[in-house]
Protein backbone atom coordinates (compact mmCIF):
# COMPACT_ATOMS: atom_id res chain seq x y z
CA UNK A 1 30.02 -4.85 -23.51
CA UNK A 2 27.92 -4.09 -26.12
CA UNK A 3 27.15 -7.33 -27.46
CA UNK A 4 26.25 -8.15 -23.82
CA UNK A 5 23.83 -5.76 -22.96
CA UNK A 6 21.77 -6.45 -26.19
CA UNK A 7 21.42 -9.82 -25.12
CA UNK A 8 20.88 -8.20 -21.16
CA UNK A 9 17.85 -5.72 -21.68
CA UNK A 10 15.25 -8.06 -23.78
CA UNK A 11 15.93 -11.01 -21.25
CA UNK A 12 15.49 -8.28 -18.21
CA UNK A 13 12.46 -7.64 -20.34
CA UNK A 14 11.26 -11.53 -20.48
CA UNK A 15 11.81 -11.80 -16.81
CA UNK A 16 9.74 -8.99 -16.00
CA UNK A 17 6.81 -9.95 -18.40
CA UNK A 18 7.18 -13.38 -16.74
CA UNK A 19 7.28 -12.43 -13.17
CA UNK A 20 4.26 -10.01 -13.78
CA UNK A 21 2.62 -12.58 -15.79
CA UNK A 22 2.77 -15.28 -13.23
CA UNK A 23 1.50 -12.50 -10.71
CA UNK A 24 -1.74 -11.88 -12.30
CA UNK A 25 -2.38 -15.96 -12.92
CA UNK A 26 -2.12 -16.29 -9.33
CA UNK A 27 -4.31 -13.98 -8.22
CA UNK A 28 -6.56 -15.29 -10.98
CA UNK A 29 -6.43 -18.43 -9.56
CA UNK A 30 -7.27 -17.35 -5.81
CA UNK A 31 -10.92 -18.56 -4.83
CA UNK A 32 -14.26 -16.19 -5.30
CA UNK A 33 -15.16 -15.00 -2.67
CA UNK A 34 -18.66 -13.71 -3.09
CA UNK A 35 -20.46 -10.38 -3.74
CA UNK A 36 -19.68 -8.58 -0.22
CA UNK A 37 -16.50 -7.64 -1.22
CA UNK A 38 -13.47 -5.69 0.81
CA UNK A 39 -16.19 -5.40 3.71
CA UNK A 40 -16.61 -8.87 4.76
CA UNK A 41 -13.86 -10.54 3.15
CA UNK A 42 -11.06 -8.36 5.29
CA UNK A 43 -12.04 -10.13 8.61
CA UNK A 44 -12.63 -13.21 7.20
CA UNK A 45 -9.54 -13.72 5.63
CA UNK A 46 -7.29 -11.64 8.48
CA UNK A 47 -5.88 -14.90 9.86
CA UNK A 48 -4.44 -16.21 5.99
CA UNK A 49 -3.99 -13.04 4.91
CA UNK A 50 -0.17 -13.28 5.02
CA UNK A 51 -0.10 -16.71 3.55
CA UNK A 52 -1.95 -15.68 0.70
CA UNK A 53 -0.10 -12.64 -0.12
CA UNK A 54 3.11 -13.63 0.42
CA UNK A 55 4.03 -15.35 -2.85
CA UNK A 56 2.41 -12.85 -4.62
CA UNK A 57 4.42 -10.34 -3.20
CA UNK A 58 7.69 -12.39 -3.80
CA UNK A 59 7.16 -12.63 -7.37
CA UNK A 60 6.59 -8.77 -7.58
CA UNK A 61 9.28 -7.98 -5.05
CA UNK A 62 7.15 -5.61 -3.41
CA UNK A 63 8.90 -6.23 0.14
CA UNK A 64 11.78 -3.94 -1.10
CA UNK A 65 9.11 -1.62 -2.39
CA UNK A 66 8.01 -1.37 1.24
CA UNK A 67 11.17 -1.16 3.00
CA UNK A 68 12.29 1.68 0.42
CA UNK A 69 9.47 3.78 1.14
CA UNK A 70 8.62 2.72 4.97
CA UNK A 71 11.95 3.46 5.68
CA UNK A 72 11.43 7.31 5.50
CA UNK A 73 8.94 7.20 7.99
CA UNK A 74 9.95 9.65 10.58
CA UNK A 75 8.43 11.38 13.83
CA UNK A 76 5.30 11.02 14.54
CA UNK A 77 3.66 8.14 12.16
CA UNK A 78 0.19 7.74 10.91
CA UNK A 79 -0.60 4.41 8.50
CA UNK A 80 -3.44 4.10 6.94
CA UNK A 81 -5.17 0.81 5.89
CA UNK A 82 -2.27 -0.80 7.37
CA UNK A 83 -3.76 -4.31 7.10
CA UNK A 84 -2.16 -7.20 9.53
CA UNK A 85 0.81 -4.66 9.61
CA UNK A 86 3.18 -5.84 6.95
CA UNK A 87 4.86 -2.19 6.58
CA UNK A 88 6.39 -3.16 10.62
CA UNK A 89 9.22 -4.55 10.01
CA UNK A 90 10.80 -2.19 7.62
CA UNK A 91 10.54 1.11 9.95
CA UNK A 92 13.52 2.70 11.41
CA UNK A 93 12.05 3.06 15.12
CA UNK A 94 15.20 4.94 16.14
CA UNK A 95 13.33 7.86 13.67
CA UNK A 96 10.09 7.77 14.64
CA UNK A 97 8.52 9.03 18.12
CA UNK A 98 4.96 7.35 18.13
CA UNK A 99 3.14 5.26 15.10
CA UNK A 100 -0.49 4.95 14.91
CA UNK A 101 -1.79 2.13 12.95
CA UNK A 102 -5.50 1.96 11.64
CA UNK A 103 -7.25 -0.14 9.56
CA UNK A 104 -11.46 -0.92 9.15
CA UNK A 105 -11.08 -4.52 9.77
CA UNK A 106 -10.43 -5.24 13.54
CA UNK A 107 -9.39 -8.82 12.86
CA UNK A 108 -6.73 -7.40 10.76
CA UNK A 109 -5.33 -4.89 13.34
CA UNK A 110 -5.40 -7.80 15.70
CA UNK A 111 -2.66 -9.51 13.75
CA UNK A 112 -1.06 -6.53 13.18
CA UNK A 113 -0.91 -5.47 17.03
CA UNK A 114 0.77 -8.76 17.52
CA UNK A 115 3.32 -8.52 14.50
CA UNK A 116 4.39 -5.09 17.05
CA UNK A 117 4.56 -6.93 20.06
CA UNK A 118 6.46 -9.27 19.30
CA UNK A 119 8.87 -7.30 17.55
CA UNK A 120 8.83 -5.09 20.94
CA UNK A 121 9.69 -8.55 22.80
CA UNK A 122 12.52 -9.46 20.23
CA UNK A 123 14.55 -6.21 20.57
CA UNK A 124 13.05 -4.90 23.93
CA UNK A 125 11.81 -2.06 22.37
CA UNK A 126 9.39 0.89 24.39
CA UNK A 127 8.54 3.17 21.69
CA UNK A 128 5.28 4.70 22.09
CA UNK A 129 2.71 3.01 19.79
CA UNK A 130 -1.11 3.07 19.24
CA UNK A 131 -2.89 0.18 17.63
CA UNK A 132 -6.33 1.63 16.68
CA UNK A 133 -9.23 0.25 14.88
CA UNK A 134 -10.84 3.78 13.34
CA UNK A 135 -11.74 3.39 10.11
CA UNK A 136 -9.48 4.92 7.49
CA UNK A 137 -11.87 6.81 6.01
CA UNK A 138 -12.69 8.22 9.35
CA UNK A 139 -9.43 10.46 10.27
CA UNK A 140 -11.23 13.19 11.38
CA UNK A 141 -10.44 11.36 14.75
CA UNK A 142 -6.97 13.25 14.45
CA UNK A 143 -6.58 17.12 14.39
CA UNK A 144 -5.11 18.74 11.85
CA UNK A 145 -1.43 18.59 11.83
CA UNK A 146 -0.95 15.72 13.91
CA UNK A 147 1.74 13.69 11.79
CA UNK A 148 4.75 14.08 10.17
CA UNK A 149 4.80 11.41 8.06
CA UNK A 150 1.48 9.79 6.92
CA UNK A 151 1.81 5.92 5.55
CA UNK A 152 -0.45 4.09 3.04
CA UNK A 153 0.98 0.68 1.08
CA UNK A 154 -2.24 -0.36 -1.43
CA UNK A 155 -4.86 0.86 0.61
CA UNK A 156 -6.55 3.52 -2.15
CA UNK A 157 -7.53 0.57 -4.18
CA UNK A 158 -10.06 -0.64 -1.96
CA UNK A 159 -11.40 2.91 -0.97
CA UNK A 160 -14.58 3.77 -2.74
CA UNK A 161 -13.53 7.48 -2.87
CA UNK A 162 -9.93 7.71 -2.62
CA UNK A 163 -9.95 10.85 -3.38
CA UNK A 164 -11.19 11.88 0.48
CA UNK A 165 -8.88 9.29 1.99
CA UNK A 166 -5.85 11.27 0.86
CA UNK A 167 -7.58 14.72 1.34
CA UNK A 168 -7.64 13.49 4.77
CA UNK A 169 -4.34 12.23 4.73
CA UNK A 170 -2.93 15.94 3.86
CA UNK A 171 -5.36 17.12 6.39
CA UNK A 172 -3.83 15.49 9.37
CA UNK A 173 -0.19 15.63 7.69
CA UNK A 174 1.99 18.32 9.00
CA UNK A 175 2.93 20.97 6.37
CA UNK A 176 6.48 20.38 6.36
CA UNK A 177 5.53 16.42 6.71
CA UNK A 178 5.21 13.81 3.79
CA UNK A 179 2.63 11.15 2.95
CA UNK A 180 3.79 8.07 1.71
CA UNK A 181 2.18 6.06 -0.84
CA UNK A 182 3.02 2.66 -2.47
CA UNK A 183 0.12 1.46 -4.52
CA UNK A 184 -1.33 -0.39 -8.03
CA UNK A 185 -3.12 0.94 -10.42
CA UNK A 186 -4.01 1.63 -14.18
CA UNK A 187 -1.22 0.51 -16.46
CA UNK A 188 1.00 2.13 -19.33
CA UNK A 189 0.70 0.14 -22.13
CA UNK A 190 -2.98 0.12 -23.62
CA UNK A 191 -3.01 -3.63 -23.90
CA UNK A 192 -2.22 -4.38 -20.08
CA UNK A 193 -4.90 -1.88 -19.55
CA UNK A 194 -7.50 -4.18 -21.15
CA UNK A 195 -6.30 -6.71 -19.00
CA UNK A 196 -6.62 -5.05 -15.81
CA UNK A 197 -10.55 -3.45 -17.28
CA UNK A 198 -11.50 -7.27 -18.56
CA UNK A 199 -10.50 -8.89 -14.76
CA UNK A 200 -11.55 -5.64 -12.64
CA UNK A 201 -14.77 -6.90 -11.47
CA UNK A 202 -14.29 -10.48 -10.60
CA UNK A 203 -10.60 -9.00 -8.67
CA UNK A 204 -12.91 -6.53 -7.12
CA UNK A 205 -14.97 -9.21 -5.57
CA UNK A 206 -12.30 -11.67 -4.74
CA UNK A 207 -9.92 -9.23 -3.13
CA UNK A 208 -12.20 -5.28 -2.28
CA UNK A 209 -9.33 -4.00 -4.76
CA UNK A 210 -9.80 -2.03 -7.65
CA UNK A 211 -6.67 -2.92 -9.30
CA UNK A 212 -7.25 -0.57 -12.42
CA UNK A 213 -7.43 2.77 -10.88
CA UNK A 214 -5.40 6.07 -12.26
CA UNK A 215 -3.41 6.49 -9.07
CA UNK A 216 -1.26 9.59 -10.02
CA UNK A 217 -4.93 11.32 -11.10
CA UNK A 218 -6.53 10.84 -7.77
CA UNK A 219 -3.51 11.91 -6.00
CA UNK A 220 -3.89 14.89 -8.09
CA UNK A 221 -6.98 15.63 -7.84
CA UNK A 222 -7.27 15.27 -4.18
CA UNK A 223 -4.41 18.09 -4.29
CA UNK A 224 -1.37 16.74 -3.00
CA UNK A 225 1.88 17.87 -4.52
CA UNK A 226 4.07 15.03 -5.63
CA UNK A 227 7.63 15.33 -4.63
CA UNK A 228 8.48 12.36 -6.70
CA UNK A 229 6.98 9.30 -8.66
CA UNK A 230 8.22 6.15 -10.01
CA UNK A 231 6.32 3.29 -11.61
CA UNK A 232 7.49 -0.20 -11.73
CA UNK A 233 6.20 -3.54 -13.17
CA UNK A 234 4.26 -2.03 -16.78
CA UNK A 235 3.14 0.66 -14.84
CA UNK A 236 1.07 -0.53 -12.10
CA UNK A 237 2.89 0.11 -9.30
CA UNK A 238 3.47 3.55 -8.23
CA UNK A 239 5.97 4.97 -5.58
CA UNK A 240 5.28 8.17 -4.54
CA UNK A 241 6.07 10.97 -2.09
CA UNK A 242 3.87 13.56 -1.65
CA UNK A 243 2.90 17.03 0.84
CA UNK A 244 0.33 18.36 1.86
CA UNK A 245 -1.31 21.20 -0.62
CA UNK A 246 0.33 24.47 -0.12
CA UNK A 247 -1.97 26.77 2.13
């Protein structure tokens, strides 16, 4: 047993460097798309959206990421930034009583409307559900207390000041709620950090994601207490459940 697991770890090791390695070539690899950045580029690319992404999150395994985390969703449902709705099909709708979905790009919600409906089709489904196109940044749309569980899955990277995205977030959030967040950021090894600096910019433009952010400051900072925290893949991919700040 021994024996085996010293020959076990390095190549789990190998795999992952390989896996993460072949992640970051192909989004490399993915073409420029100009100077607007996340505020064009989200409606223009709504319709391959999925395509593109797909592989990418294959290699990371980031769909069991999602269903981990989605599937603690419960009551009344805020997500945030929720894209052409790739969080759907993990939720447990038996647990939840209504789920509001908003993202800035209208193109996007589109797709993810549709994702919904069909899934209401498929298992002839009525839960109450609200597809709404206010910006993310823009919550104050909800009172305080609205939600008891508030979703985001790699939204804060493309938020200018994330910081207010998740003081809103704990602003709507019940007390006794949690806020959900699966995202990328800053690294821990130093050199992986350099990476993710030297490629920020050009990543920034291609995708509106700052890929190198320090994800467990900001949450911090915007003074959410963290129930619990893993990070996968070097670092860069956090898990985390979180409250609201303490009144």
């Amino acid at each position: 047993m021994a024996n085996s697991r010293r020959f076990v770890y390095p190549a789990m090791g190998i795999y992952a460097f390989g896996t993460y390695g072949a992640f970051l070539y192909f989004r490399s690899q993915q073409p420029y798309r100009g100077e607007n950045g996340a505020g064009k580029s989200w409606d223009e690319i709504a319709d391959s959206y999925d395509g593109e992404l797909g592989l990418d999150e294959t290699l990371m395994g980031l769909n069991f990421f999602r269903r981990w985390l989605v599937r603690r969703a419960q009551g009344d449902v805020l997500e945030v930034s929720a894209g052409t709705g790739r969080n759907l099909p993990y939720y447990r709708y038996d647990k939840l009583n209504s789920l509001t979905v908003t993202d800035s790009s209208k193109y996007m919600l589109w797709h993810a409307s549709q994702k919904y409906r069909d899934r209401q089709a498929a298992k002839n489904s009525s839960l109450p559900s609200q597809v709404s196109g206010v910006f993310a940044t823009r919550t104050h749309a909800y009172a305080e207390n609205s939600f008891d569980t508030v979703v985001d899955t790699f939204g804060l990277c493309s938020h200018g000041n994330p910081v207010h995205v998740l003081k809103e977030m704990g602003r709507v959030c019940k007390p006794d709620g949690k806020i959900l967040l699966l995202e990328h950021g800053k690294a821990n090894p130093n050199w992986l950090n350099k990476i993710l600096d030297d490629g920020a910019h050009k990543h920034l433009m291609k995708w509106g994601c700052q890929w190198n952010k320090d994800i467990e400051s900001i949450v911090k900072e915007a003074g959410l207490e963290i129930e619990s925290l893993s990070r996968w893949h070097f670092g860069t991919t956090y898990v985390i459940v979180a409250r609201p700040a303490a009144a």
